[in-house]
N, C-alpha and C. Protein backbone atom coordinates (compact mmCIF):
# COMPACT_ATOMS: atom_id res chain seq x y z
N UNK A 1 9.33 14.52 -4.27
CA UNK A 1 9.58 13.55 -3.24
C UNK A 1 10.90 13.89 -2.54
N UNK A 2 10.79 13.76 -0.98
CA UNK A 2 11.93 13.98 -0.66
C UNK A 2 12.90 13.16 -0.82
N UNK A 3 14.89 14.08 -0.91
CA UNK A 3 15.86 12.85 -1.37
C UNK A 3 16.54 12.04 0.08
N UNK A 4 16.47 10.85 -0.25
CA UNK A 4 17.11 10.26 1.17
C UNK A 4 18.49 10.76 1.78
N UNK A 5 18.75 11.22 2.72
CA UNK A 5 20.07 11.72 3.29
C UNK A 5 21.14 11.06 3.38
N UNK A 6 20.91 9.67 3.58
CA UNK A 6 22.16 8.28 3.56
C UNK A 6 22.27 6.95 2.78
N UNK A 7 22.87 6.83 2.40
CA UNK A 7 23.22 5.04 1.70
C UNK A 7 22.06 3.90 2.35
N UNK A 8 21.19 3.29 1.59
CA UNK A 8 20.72 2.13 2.19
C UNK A 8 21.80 1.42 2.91
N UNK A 9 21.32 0.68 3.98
CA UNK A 9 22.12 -0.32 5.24
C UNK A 9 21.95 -1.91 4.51
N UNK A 10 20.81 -2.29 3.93
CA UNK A 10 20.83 -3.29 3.72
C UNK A 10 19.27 -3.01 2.72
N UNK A 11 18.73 -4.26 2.09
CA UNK A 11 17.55 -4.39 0.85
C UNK A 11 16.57 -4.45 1.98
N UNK A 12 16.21 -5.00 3.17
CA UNK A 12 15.21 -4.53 4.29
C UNK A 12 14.74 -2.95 4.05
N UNK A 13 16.03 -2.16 4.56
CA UNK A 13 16.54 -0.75 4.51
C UNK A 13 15.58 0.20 3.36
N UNK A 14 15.70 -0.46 2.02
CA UNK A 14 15.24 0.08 0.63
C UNK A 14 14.11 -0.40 0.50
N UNK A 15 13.54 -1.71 0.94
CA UNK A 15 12.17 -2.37 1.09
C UNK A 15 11.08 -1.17 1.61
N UNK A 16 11.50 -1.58 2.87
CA UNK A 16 10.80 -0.43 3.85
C UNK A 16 10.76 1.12 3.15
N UNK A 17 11.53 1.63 2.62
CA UNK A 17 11.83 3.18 2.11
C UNK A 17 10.41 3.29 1.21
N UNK A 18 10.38 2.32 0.21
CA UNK A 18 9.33 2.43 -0.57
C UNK A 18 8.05 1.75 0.29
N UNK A 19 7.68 0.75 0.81
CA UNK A 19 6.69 0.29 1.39
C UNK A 19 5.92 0.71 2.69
N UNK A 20 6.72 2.04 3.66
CA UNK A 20 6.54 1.63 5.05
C UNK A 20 5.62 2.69 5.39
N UNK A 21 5.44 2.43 6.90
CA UNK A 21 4.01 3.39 7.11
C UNK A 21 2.78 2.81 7.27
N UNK A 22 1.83 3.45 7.80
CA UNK A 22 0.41 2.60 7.50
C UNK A 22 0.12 1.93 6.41
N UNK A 23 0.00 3.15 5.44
CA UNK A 23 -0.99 2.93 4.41
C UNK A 23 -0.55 1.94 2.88
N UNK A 24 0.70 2.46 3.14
CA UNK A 24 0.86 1.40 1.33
C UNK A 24 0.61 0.36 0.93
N UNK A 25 1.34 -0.53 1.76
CA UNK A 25 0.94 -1.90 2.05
C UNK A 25 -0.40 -2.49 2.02
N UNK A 26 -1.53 -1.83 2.56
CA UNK A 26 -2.88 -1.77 2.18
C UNK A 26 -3.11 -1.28 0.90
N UNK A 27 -2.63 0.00 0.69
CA UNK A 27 -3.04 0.00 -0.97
C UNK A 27 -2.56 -0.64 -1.80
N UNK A 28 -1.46 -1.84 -1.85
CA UNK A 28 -0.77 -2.43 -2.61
C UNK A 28 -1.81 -3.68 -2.30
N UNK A 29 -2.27 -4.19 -1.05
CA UNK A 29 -3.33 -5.19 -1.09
C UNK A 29 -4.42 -5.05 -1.72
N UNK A 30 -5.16 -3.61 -1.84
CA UNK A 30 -6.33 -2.98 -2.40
C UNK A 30 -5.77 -3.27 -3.98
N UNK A 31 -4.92 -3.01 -4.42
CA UNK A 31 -4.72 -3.32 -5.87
C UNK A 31 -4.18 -4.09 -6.71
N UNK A 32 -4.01 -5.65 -5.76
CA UNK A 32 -3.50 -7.00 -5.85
C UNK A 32 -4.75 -7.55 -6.93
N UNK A 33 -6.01 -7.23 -6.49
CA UNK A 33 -7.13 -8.03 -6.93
C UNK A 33 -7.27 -7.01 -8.62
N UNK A 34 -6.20 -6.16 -9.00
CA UNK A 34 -6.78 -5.85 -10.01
C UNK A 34 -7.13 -3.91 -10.25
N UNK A 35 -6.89 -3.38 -11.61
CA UNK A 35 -6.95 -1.81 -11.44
C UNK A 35 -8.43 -1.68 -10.51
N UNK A 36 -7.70 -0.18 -10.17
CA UNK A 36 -9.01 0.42 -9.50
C UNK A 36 -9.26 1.66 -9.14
N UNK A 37 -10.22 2.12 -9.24
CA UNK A 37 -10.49 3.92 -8.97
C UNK A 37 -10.28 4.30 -7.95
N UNK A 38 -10.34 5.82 -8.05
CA UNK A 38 -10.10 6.30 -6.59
C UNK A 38 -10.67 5.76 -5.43
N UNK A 39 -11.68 6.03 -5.90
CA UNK A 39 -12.94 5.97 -4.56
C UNK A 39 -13.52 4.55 -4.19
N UNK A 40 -12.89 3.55 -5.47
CA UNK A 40 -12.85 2.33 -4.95
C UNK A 40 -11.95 1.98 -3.87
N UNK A 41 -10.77 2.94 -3.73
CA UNK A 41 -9.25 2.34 -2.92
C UNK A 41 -9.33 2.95 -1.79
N UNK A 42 -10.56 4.26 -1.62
CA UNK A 42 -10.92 4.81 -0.55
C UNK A 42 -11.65 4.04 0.12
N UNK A 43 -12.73 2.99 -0.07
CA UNK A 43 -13.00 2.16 0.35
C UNK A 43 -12.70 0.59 0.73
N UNK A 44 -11.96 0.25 -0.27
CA UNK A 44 -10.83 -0.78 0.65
C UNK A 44 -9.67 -0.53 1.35
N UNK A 45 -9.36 0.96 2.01
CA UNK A 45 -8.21 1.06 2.83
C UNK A 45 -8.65 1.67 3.85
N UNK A 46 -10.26 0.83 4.70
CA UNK A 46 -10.79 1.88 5.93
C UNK A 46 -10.09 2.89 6.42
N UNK A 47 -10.50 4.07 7.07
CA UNK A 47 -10.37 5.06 7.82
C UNK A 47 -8.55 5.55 7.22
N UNK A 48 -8.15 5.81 5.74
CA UNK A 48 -7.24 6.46 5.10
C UNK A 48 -8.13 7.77 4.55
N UNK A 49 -7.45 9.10 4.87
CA UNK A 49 -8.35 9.79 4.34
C UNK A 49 -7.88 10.07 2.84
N UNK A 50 -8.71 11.01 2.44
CA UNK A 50 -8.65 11.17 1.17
C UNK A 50 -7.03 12.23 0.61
N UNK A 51 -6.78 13.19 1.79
CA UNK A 51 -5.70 13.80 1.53
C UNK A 51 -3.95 12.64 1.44
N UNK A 52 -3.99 11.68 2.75
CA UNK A 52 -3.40 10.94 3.48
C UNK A 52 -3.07 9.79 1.78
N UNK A 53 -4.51 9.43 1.31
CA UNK A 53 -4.23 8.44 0.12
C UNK A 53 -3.72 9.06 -1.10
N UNK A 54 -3.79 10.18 -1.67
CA UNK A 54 -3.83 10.99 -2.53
C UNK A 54 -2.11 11.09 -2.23
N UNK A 55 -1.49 11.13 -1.26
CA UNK A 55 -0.14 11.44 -1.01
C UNK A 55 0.44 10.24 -0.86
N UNK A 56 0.19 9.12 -0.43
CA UNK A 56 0.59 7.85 -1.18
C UNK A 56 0.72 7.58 -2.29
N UNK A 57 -0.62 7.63 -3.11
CA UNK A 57 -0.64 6.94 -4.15
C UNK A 57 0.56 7.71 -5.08
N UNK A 58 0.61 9.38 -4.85
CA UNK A 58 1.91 9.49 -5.64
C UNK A 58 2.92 9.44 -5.25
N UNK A 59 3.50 8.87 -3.85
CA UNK A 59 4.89 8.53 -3.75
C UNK A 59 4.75 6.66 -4.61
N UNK A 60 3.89 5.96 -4.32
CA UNK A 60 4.22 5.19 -5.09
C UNK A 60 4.64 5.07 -6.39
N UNK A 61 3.38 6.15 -7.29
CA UNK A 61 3.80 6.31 -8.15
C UNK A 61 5.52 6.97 -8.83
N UNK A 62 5.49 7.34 -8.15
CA UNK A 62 7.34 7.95 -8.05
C UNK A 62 8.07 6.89 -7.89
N UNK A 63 7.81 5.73 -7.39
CA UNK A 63 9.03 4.74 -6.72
C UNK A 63 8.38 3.97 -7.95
N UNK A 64 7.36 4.10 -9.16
CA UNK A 64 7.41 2.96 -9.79
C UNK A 64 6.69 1.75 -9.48
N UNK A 65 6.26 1.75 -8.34
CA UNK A 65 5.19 0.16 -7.79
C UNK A 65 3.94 0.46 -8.52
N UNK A 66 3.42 1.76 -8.70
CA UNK A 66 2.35 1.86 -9.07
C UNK A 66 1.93 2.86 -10.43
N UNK A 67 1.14 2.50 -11.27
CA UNK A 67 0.85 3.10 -12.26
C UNK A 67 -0.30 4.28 -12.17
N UNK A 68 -0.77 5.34 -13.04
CA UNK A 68 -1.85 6.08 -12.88
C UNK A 68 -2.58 6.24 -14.39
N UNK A 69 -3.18 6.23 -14.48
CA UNK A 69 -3.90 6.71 -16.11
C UNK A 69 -5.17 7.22 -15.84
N UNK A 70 -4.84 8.35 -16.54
CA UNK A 70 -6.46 9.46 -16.69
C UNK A 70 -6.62 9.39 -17.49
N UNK A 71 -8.19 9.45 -17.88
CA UNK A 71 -8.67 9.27 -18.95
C UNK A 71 -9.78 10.28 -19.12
N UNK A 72 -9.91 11.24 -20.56
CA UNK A 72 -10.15 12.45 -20.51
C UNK A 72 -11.35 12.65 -21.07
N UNK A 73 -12.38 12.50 -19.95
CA UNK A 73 -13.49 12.42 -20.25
C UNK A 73 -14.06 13.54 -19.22
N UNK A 74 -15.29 13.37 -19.47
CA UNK A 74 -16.18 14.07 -17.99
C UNK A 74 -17.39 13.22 -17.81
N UNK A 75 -17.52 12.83 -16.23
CA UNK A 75 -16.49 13.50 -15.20
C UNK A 75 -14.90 12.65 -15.86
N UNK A 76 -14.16 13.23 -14.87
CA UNK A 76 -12.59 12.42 -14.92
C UNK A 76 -12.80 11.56 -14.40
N UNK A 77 -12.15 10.28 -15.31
CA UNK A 77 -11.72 8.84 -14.38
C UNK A 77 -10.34 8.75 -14.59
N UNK A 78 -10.01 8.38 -13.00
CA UNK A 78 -8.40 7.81 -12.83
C UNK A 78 -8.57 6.45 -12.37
N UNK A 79 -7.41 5.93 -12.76
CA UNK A 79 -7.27 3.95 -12.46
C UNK A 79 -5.79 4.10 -12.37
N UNK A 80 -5.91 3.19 -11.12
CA UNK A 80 -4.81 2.69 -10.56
C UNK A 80 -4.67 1.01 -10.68
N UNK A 81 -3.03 1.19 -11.07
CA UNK A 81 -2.99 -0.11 -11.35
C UNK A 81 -1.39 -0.83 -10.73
N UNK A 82 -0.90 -1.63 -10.03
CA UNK A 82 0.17 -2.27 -10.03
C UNK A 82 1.24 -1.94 -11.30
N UNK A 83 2.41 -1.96 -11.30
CA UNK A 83 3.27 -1.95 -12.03
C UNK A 83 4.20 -3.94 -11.87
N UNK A 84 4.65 -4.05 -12.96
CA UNK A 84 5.21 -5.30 -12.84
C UNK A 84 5.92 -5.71 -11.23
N UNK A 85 6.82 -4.06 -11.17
CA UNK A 85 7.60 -4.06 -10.15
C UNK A 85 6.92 -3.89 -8.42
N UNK A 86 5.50 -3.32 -8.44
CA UNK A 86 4.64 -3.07 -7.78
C UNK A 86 4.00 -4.65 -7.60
N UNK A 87 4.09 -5.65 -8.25
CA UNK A 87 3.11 -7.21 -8.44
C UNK A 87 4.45 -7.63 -7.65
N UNK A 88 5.76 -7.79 -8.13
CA UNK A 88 6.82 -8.41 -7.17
C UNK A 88 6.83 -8.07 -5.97
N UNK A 89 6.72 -6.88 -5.69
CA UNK A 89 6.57 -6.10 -3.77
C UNK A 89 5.38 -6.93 -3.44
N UNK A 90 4.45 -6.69 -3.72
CA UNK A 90 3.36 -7.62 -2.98
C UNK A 90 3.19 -8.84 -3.32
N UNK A 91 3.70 -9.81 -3.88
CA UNK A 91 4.02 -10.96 -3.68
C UNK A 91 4.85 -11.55 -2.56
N UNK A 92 5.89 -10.52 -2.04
CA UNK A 92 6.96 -10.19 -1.05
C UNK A 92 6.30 -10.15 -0.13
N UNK A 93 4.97 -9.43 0.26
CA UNK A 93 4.78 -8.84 1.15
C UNK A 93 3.29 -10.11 1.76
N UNK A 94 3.13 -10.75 0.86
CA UNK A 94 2.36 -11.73 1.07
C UNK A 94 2.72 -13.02 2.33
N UNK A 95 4.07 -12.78 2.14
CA UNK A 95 4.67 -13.75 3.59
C UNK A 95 4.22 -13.18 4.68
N UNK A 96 4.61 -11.41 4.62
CA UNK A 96 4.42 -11.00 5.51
C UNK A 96 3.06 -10.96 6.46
N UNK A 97 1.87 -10.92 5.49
CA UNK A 97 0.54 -10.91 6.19
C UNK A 97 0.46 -12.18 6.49
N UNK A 98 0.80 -13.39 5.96
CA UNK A 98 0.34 -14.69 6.75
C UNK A 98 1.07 -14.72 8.12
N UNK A 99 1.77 -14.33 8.00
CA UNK A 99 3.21 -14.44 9.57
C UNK A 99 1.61 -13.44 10.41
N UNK A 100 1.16 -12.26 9.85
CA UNK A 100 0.29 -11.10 10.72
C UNK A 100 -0.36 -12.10 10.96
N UNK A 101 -1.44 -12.81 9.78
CA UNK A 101 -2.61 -13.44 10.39
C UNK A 101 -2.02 -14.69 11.35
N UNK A 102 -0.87 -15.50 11.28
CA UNK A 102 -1.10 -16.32 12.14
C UNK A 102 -0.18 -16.14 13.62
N UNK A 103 -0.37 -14.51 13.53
CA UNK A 103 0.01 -14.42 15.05
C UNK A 103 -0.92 -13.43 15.40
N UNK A 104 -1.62 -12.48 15.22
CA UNK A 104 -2.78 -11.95 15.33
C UNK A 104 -3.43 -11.90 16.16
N UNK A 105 -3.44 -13.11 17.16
CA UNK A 105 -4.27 -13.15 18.73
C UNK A 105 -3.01 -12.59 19.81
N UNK A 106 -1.80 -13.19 19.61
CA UNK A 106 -0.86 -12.34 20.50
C UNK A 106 -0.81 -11.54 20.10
N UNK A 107 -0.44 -10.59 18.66
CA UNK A 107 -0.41 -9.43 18.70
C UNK A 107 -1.54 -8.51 18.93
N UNK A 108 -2.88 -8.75 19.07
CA UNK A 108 -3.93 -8.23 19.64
C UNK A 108 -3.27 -8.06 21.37
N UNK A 109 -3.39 -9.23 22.17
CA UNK A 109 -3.03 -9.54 23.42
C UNK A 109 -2.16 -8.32 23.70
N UNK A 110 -0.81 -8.42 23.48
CA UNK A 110 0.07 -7.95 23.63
C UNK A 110 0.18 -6.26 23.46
N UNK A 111 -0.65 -6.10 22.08
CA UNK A 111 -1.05 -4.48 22.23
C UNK A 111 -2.42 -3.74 22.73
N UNK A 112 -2.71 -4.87 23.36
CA UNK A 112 -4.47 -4.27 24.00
C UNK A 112 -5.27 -3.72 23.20
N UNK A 113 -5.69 -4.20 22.36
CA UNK A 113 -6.57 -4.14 21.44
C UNK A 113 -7.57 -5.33 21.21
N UNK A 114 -8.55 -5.17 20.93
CA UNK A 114 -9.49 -6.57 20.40
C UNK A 114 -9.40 -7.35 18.96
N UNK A 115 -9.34 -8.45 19.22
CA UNK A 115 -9.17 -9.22 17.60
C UNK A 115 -10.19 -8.91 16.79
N UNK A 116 -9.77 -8.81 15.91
CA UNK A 116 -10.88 -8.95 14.70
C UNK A 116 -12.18 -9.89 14.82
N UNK A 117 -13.05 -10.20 14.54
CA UNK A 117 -14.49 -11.02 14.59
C UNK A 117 -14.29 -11.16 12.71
N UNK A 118 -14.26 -12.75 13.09
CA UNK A 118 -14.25 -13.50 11.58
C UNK A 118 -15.38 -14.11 11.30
């Protein structure tokens, strides 16, 4: 993993370092409900590809949010699972999607895009 070049500015600063980007945040939602396989997390994190998740899942694992265990069978199964410290981030991050969902029609509006169909 690469090493950061400067001092965090503030816990936002270090939040973001580990969380930011498309994809984590979704895989940290994908694994709120509980461990889960690869190809299960390939399918709850639409259109992440397989190289793109594979390079997440081990920076998380590096920062500690997230756990891995293989189990040595054939075929191979891997499970992914939250870490204690990985359950506190997305508890954190749970404000954040209600603030998404209940602004969601302006931020559609505003970036020209279409809302979701509920």
């Amino acid at each position: 993993m690469k090493q950061r070049e400067r001092p965090y500015s503030c816990g936002i600063d270090a939040a973001l370092d580990v969380v930011g980007g498309k994809w984590k945040a979704l895989i940290l939602w994908a694994l709120s409900t509980g461990t889960q396989r690869f190809g299960n997390l390939k399918r709850l994190v639409p259109g992440v590809t397989e190289k793109m998740l594979i390079q997440q899942l081990r920076e998380l694992e590096h920062d500690g949010i997230i756990s891995r265990e293989v189990y040595a069978q054939v075929p191979p199964k891997v499970e992914y699972a939250l870490t204690e410290r990985g359950a506190s981030l997305n508890a954190a991050l749970v404000m954040l999607g209600e603030w998404g969902r209940d602004n969601m029609q302006h931020i559609c509006e505003v970036k020209g895009v279409d809302a979701p169909v509920h």
